[in-house]
Protein backbone atom coordinates (compact mmCIF):
# COMPACT_ATOMS: atom_id res chain seq x y z
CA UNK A 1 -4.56 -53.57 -97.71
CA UNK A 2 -0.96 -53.96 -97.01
CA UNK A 3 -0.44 -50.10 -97.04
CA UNK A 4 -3.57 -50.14 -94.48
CA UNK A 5 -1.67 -52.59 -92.29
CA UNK A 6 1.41 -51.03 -92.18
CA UNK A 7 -0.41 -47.48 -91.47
CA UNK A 8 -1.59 -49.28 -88.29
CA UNK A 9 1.39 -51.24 -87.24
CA UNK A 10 3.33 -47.97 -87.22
CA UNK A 11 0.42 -45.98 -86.02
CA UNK A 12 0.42 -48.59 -82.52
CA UNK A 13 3.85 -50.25 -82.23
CA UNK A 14 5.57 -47.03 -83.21
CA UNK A 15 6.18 -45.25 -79.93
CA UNK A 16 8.46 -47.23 -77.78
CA UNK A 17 6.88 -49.43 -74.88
CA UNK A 18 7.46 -47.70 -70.88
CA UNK A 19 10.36 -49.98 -70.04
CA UNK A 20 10.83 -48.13 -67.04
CA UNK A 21 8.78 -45.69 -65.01
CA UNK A 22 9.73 -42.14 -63.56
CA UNK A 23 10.50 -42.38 -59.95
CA UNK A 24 9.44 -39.17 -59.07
CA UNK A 25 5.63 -37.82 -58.92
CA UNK A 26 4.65 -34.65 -60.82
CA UNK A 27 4.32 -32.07 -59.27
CA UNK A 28 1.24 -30.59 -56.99
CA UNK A 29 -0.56 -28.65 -59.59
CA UNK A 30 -1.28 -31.60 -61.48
CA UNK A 31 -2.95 -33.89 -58.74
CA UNK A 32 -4.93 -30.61 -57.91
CA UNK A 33 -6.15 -30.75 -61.78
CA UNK A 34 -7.07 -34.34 -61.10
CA UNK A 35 -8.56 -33.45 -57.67
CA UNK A 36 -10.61 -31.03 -59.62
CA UNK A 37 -11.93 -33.40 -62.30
CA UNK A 38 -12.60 -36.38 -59.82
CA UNK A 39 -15.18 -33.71 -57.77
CA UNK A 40 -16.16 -32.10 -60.87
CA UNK A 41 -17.18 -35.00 -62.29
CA UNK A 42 -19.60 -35.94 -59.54
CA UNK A 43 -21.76 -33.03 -60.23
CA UNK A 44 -25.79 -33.60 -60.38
CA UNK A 45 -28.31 -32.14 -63.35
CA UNK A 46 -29.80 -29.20 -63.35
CA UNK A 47 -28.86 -25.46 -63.64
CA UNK A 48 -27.26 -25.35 -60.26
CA UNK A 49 -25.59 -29.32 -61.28
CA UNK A 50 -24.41 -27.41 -64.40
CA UNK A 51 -23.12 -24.82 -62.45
CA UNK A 52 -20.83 -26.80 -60.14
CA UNK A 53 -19.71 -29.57 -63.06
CA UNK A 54 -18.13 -26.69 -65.43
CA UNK A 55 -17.37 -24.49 -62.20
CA UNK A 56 -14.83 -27.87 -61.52
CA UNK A 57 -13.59 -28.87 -64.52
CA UNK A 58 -12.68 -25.48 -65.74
CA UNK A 59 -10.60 -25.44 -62.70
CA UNK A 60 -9.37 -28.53 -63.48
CA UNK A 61 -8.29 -27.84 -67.20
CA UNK A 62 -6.45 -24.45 -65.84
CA UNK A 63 -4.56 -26.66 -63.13
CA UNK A 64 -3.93 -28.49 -66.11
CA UNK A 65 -2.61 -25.52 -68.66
CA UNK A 66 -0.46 -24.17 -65.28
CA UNK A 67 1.32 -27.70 -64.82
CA UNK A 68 1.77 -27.96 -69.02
CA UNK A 69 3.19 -24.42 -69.13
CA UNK A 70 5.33 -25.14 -65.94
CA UNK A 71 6.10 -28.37 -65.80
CA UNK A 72 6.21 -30.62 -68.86
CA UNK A 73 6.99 -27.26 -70.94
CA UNK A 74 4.66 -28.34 -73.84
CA UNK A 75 2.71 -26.24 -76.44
CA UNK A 76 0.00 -28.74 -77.34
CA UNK A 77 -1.01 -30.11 -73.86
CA UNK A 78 -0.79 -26.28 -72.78
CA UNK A 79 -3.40 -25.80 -75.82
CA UNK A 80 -5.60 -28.25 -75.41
CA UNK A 81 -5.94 -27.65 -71.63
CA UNK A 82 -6.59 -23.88 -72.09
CA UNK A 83 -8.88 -24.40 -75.08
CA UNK A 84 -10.93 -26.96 -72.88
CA UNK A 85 -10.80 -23.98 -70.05
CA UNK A 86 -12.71 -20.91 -71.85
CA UNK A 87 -15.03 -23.46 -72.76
CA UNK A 88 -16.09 -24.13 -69.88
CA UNK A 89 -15.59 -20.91 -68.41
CA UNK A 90 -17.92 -19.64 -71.10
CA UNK A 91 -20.37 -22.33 -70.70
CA UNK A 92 -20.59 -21.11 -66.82
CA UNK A 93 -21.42 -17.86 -67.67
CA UNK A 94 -23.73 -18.67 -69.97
CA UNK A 95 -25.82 -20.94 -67.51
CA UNK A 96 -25.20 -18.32 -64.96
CA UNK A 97 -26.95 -16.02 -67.24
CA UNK A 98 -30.10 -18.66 -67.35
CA UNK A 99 -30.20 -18.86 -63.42
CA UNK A 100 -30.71 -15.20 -63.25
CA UNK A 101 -33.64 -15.09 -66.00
CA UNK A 102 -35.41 -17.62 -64.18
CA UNK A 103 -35.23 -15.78 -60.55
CA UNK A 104 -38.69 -15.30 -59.23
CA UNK A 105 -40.19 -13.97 -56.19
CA UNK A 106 -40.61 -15.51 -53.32
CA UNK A 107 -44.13 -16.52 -53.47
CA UNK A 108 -43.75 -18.27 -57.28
CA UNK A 109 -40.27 -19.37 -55.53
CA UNK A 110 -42.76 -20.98 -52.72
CA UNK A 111 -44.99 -22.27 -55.53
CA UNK A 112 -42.34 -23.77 -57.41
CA UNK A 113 -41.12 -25.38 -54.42
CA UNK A 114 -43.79 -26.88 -53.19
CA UNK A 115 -46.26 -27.92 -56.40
CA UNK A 116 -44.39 -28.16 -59.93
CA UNK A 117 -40.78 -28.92 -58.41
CA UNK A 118 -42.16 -32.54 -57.24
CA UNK A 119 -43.58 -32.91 -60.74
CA UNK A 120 -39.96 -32.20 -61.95
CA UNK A 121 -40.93 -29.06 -63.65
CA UNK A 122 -37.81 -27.15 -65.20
CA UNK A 123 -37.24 -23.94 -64.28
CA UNK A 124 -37.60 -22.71 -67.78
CA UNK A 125 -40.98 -24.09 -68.11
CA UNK A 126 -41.98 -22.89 -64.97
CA UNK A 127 -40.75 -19.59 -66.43
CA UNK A 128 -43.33 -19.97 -68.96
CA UNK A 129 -46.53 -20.22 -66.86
CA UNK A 130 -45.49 -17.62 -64.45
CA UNK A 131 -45.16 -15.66 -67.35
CA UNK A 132 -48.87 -16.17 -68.87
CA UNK A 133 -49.60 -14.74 -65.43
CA UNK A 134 -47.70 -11.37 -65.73
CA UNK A 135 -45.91 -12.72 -63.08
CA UNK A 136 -48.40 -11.24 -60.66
CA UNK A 137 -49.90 -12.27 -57.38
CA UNK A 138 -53.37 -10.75 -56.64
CA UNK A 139 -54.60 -10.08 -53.42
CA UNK A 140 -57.76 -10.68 -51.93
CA UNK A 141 -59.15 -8.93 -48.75
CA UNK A 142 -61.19 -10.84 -45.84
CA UNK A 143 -64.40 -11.32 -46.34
CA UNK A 144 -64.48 -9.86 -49.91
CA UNK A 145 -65.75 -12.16 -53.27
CA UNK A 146 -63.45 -13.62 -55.53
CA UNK A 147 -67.04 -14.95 -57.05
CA UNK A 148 -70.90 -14.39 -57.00
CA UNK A 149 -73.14 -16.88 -57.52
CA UNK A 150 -75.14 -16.46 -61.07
CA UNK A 151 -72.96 -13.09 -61.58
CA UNK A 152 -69.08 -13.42 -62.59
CA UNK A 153 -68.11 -15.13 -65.39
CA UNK A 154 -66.27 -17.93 -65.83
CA UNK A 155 -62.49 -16.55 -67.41
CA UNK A 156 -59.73 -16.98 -65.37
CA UNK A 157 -58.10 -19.94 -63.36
CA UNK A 158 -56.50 -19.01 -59.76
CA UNK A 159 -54.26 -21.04 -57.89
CA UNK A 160 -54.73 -19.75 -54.39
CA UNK A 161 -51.00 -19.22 -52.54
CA UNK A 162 -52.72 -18.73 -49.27
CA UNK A 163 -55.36 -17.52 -47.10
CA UNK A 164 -58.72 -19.95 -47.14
CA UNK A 165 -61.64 -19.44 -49.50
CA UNK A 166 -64.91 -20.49 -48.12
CA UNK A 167 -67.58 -22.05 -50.65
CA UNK A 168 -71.42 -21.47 -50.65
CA UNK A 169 -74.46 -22.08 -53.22
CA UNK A 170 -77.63 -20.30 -52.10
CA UNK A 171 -75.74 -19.26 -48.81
CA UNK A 172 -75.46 -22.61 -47.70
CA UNK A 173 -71.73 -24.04 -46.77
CA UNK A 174 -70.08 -26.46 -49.59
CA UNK A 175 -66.08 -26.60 -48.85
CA UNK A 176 -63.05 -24.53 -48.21
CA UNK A 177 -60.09 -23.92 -50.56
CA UNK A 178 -56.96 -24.32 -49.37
CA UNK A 179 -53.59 -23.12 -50.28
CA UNK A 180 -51.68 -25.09 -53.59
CA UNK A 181 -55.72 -25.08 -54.75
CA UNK A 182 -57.60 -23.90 -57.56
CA UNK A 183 -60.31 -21.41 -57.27
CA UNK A 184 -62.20 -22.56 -60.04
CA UNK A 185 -60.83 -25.61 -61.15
CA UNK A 186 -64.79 -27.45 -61.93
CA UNK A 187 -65.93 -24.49 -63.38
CA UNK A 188 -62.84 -24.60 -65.61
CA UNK A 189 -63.49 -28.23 -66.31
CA UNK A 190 -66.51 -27.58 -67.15
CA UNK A 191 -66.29 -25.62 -70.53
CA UNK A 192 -64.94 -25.67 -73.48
CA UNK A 193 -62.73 -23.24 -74.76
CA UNK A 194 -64.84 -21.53 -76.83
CA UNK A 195 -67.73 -21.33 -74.25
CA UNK A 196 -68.33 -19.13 -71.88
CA UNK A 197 -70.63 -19.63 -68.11
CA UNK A 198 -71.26 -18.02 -64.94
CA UNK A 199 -70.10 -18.83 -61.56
CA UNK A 200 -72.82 -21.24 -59.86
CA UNK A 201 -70.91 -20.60 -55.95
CA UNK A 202 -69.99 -17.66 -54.29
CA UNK A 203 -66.68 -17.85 -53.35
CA UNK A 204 -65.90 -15.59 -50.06
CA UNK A 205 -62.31 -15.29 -48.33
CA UNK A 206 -62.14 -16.06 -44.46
CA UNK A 207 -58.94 -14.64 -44.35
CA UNK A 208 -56.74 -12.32 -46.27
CA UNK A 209 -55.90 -14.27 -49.53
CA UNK A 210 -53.13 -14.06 -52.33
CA UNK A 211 -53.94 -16.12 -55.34
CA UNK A 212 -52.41 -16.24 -59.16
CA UNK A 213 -55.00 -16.19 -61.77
CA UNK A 214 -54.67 -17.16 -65.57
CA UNK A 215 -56.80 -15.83 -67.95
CA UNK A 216 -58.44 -18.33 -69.67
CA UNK A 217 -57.47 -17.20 -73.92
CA UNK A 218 -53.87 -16.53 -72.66
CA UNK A 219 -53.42 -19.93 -70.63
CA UNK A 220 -55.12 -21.60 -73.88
CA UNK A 221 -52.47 -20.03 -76.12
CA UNK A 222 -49.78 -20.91 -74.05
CA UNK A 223 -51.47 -24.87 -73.95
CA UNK A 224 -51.66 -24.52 -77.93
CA UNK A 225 -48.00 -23.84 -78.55
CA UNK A 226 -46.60 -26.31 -75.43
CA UNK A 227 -48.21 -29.52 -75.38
CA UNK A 228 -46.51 -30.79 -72.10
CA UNK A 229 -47.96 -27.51 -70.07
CA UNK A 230 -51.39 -28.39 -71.27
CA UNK A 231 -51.22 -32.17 -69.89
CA UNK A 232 -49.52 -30.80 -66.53
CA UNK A 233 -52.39 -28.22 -66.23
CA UNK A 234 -54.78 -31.56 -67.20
CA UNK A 235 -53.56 -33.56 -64.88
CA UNK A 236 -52.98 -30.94 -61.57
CA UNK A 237 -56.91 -29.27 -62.50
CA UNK A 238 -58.54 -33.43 -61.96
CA UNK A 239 -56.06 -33.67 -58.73
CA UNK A 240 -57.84 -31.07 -57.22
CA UNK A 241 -61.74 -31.49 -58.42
CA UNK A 242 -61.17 -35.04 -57.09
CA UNK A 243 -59.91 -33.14 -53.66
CA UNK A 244 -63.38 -30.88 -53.82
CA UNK A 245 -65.33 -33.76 -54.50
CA UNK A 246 -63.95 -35.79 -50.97
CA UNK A 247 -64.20 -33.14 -49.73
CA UNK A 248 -68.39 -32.81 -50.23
CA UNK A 249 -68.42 -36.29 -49.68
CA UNK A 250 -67.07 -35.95 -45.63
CA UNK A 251 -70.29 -33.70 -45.05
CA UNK A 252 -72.39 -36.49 -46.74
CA UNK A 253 -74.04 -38.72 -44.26
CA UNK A 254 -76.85 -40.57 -44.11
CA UNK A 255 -79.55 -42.14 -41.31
CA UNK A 256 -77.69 -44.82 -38.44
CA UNK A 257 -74.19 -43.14 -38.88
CA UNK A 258 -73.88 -44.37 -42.58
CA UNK A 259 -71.95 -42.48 -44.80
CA UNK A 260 -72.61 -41.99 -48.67
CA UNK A 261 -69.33 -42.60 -51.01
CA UNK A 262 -69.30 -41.28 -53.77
CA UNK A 263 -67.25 -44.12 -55.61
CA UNK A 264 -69.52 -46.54 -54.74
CA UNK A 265 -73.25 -45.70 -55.56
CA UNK A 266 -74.45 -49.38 -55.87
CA UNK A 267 -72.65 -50.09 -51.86
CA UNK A 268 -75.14 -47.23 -50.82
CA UNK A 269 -78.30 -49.35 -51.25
CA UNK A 270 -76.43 -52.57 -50.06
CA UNK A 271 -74.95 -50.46 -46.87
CA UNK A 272 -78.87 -50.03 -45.98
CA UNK A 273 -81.19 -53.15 -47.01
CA UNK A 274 -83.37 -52.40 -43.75
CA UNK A 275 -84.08 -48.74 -44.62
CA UNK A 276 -87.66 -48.56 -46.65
CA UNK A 277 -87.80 -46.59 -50.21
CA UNK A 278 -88.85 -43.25 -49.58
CA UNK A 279 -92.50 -41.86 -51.07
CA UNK A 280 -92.12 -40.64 -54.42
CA UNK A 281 -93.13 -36.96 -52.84
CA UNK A 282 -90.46 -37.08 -50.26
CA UNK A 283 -88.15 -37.89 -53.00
CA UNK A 284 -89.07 -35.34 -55.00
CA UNK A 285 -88.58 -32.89 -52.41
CA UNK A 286 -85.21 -34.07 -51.49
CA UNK A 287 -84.04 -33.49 -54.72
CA UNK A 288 -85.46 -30.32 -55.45
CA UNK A 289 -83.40 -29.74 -51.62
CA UNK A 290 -79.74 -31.27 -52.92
CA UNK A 291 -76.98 -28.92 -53.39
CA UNK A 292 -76.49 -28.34 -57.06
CA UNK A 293 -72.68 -28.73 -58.32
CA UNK A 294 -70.43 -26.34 -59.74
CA UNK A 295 -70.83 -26.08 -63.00
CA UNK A 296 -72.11 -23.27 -65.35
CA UNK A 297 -75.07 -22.81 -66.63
CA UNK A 298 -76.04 -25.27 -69.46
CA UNK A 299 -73.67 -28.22 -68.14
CA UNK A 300 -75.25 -31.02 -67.23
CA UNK A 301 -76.43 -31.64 -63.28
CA UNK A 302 -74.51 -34.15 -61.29
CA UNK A 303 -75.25 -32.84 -58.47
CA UNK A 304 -78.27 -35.42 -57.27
CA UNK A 305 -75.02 -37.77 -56.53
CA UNK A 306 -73.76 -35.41 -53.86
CA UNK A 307 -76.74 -34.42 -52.33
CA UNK A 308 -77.95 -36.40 -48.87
């Protein structure tokens, strides 16, 4: 213990205390180095944050080696100044090199931008679903089918980038698809992965449309080995059937003005105490009239809660 204590005692009270301080400043290449570190230091996350933090201090550690080798004329501050250089300097390229992997075009730059970036998607993740893609944006001309009712099957999922997709069943108007939405995203919901279906809409472009499309085995691989894709996917594919289904329920209206919500069924019946029950006939028929939902075939019917 007393060998301990005397390792420590000579290890702190060895070096002489400043009694007085140098009068003159050092000179300009080592505030520069300091500049550099207090800017550097500031630096956000990120590739690009990476890029500017390392971009600074590396800077700031050469400053550093320049005023050693200049000024204080020492090996080991020259060293360790130099030695903290290349790494960054090496660490720069290296995230350099990961910036320019990730480039994309302009349209999955648009995409990224204005869907998955608010999420806080990485751009290496993002590299990964634009990748199950081929990296590939379709086009579709105006007034041509992306689907036929009771004809295409069900085995892709499209985002649509833009253009507007109009919806029918039986040639009778359901919705349109706007840009940042999926083409298919109930039909999608709709199976399993080992199941197959038909399209139960036509879907018909209004305009000329570009849309990315995932097939379905390859997006369920890439869900299988990246757990966090498959909940983003989850979570963006019930975002937008909850937009489709608003959307049917602004064209739902009912006798006096009323309007039918679908998140309230039971306020439907309370909305209308004066209007009499229907004949059992009429009923009938109105049912056999409602729009059916889009689902393929074997999934059960909801669609008696859309229908007027």
């Amino acid at each position: 213990m007393g060998e301990n204590a005397s390792f420590w005692e000579s290890l702190i009270y060895a070096h002489p205390t400043c009694t007085t301080w140098k009068q003159e400043a050092e000179g300009s290449i080592y505030h520069l180095a300091s500049i550099f570190f207090v800017v550097g230091f500031m630096g956000g996350s990120g590739f690009f944050g990476l890029l500017y933090v390392f971009s600074l201090l590396g800077l700031g550690f050469l400053c550093s080696s320049v005023w050693a080798w200049l000024d204080v004329c020492a090996a080991d501050i020259f060293s360790w100044n130099f030695v903290l250089f290349a790494i960054c300097f090496v660490q720069f390229v290296y995230v350099t090199y990961q910036v320019r992997s990730v480039a994309f075009d302009r349209e999955f730059q648009e995409l990224y931008s204005a869907l998955f970036q608010p999420l806080g998607i990485s751009l290496t993740v993002y590299r990964k679903i634009v990748l199950c893609c081929d990296a590939e944006v379709i086009t579709l001309e105006k007034e041509h089918c992306y689907a036929m009712q009771g004809k295409t099957p069900i085995d892709k999922l499209s985002l649509l980038v833009s253009g507007r997709i109009r919806v029918t069943v039986d040639g009778e108007f359901l919705h349109y698809i706007f840009p940042l939405q999926f083409l298919d995203s109930p039909e999608w919901d709709s199976l399993r992965p080992t199941e197959e279906g038909i399209f139960q809409v036509t879907l018909t472009a209004e305009t000329d449309c570009r849309y990315v499309a995932w097939r379905r085995k390859k997006l369920y691989l890439l869900f299988a080995k990246h757990r966090f894709i498959s909940r983003l996917f989850s979570i963006l594919i019930g975002s937008d059937i909850a937009e489709k289904l608003y959307a049917l329920n602004d064209r739902v209206h009912v006798g006096q003005g009323f309007r039918y919500d679908i998140r309230l069924p039971n306020f439907y019946h309370v909305a209308l105490p004066e209007t009499p029950p229907a004949p059992p006939s009429l009923r009938s028929h109105r049912l056999q009239r409602g729009s059916p939902r889009r689902q393929p075939a074997g999934a059960t019917n909801c669609g008696s809660l859309l229908a007027p």
